[in-house]
C-alpha atoms as a PDB file:
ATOM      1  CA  UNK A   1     175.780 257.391 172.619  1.00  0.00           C
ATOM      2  CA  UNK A   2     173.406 256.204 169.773  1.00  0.00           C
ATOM      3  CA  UNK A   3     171.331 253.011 170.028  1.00  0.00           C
ATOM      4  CA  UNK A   4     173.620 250.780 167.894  1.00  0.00           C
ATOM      5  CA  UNK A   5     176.300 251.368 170.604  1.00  0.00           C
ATOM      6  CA  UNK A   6     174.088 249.251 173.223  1.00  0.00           C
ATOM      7  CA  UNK A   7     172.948 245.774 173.328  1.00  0.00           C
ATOM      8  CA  UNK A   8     170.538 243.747 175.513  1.00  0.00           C
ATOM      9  CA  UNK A   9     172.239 240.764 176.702  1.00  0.00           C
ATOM     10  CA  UNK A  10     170.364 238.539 179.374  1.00  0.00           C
ATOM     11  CA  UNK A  11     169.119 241.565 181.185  1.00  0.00           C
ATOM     12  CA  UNK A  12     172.165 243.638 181.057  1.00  0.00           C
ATOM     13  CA  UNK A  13     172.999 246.257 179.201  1.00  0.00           C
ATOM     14  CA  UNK A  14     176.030 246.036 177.825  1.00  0.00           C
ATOM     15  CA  UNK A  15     178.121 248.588 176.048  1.00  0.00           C
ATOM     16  CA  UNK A  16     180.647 247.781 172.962  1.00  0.00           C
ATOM     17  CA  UNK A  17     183.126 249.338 174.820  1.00  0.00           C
ATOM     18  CA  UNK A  18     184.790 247.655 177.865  1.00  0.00           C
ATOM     19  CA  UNK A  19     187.452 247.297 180.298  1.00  0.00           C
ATOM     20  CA  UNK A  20     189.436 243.896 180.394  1.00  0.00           C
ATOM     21  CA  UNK A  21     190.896 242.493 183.651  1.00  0.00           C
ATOM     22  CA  UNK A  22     193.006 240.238 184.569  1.00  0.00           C
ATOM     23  CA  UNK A  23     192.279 237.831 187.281  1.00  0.00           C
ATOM     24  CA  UNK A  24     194.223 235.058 188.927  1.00  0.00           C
ATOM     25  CA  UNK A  25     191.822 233.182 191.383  1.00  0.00           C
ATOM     26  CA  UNK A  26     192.442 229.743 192.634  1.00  0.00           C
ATOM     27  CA  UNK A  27     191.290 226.593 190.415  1.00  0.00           C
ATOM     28  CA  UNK A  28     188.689 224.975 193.019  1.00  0.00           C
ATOM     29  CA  UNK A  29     186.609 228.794 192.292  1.00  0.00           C
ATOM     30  CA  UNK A  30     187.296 228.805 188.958  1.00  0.00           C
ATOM     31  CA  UNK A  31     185.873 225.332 188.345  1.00  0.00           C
ATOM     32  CA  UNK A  32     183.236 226.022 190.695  1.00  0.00           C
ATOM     33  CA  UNK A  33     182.370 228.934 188.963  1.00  0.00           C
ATOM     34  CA  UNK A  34     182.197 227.406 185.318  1.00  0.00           C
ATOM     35  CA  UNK A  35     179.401 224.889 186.756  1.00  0.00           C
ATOM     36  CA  UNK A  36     177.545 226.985 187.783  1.00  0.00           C
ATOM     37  CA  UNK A  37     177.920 229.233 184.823  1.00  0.00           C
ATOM     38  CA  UNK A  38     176.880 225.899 182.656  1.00  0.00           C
ATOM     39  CA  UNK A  39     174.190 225.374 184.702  1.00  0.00           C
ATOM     40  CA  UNK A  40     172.773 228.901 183.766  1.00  0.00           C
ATOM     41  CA  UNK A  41     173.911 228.260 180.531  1.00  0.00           C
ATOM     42  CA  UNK A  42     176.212 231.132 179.946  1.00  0.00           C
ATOM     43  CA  UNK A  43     179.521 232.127 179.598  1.00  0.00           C
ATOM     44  CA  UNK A  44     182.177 232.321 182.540  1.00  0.00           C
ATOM     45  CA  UNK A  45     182.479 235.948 181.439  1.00  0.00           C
ATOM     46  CA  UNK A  46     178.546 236.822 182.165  1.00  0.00           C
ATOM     47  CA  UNK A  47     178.913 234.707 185.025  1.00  0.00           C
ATOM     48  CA  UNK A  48     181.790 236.548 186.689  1.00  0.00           C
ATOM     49  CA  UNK A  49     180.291 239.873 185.367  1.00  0.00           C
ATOM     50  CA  UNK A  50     176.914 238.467 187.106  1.00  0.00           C
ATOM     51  CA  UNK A  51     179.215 237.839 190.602  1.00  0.00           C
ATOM     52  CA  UNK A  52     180.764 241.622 189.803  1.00  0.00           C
ATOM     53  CA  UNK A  53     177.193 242.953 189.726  1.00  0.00           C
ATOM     54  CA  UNK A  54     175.758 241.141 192.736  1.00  0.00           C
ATOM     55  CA  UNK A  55     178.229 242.078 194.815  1.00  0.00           C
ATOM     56  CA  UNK A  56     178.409 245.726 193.524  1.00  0.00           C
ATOM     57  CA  UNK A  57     174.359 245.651 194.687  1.00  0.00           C
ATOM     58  CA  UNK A  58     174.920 244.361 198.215  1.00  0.00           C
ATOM     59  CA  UNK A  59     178.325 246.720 198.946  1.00  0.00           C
ATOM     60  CA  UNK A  60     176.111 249.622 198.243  1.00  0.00           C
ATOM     61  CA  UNK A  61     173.107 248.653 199.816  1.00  0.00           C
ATOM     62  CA  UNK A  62     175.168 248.027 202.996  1.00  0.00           C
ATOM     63  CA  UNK A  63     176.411 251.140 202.952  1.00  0.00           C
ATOM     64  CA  UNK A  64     172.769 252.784 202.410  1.00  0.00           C
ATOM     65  CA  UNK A  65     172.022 250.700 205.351  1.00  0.00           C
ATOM     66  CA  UNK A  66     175.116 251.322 207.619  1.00  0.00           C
ATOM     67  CA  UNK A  67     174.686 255.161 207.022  1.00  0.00           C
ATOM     68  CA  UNK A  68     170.851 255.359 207.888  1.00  0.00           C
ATOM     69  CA  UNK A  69     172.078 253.759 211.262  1.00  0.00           C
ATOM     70  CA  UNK A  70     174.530 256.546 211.469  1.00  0.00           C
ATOM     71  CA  UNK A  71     171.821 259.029 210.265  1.00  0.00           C
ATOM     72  CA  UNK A  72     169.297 258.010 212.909  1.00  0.00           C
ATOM     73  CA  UNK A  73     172.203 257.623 215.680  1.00  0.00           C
ATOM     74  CA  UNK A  74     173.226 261.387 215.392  1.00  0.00           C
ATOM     75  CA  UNK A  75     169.220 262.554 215.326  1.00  0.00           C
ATOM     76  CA  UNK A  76     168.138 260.066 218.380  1.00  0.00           C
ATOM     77  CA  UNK A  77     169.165 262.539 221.243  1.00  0.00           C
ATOM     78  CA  UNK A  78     167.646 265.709 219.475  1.00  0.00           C
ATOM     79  CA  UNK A  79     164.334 263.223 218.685  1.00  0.00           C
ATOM     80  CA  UNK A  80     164.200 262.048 222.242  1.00  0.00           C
ATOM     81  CA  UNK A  81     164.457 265.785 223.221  1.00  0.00           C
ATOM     82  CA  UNK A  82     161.417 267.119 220.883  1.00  0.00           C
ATOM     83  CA  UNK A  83     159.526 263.789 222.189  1.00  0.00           C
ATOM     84  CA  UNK A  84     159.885 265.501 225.755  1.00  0.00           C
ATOM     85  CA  UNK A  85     158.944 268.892 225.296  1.00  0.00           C
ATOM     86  CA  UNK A  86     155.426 267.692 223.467  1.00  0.00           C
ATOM     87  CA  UNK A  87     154.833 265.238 226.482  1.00  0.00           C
ATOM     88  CA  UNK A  88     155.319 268.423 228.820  1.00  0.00           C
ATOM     89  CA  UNK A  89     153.237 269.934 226.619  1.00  0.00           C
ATOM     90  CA  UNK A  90     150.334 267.972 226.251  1.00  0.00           C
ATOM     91  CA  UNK A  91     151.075 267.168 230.231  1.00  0.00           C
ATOM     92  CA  UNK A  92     151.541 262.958 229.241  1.00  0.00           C
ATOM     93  CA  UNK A  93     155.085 262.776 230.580  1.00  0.00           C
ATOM     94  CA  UNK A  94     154.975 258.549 230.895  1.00  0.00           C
ATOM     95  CA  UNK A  95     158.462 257.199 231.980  1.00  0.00           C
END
């Protein structure tokens, strides 16, 4: 992709190319959403593509989170192990 293909937009780059959607979400959000979008002073498009982002961010950052728990779950027993044979090593077996 050359450089004329991409844009800076309010910190987001943005391709020419994108996908429309369709979205039918109830007024009371929709209205909520455009003042807040006028309060940032930008379009309800950014704004929902702003909400899109966020969220995007969070989902995957929970998951990063929720599958170091799982990581440190499935090494805990084998840890606790190794922590007992240095303890009978160094003789400093503390319970």
């Amino acid at each position: 992709m050359n450089l004329a293909g991409l844009y800076i937009l309010r910190g987001y780059l943005i391709m020419i190319s994108m996908k429309a959607i369709l979205l039918k979400l109830p007024n009371e959000l929709v209205e909520a959403g455009d003042v807040c979008a006028d309060s940032l002073g930008v379009s309800r498009a950014e704004y929902i593509r702003r909400a899109i982002d966020r969220m995007n961010h969070e989902t995957a950052r929970a998951q990063r989170a929720r599958a170091l728990i799982n990581a440190s779950k499935k090494v805990r027993v084998e840890s606790a192990l190794v922590n007992a044979e240095f303890d009978a090593i160094e003789g400093d077996v503390q319970r």
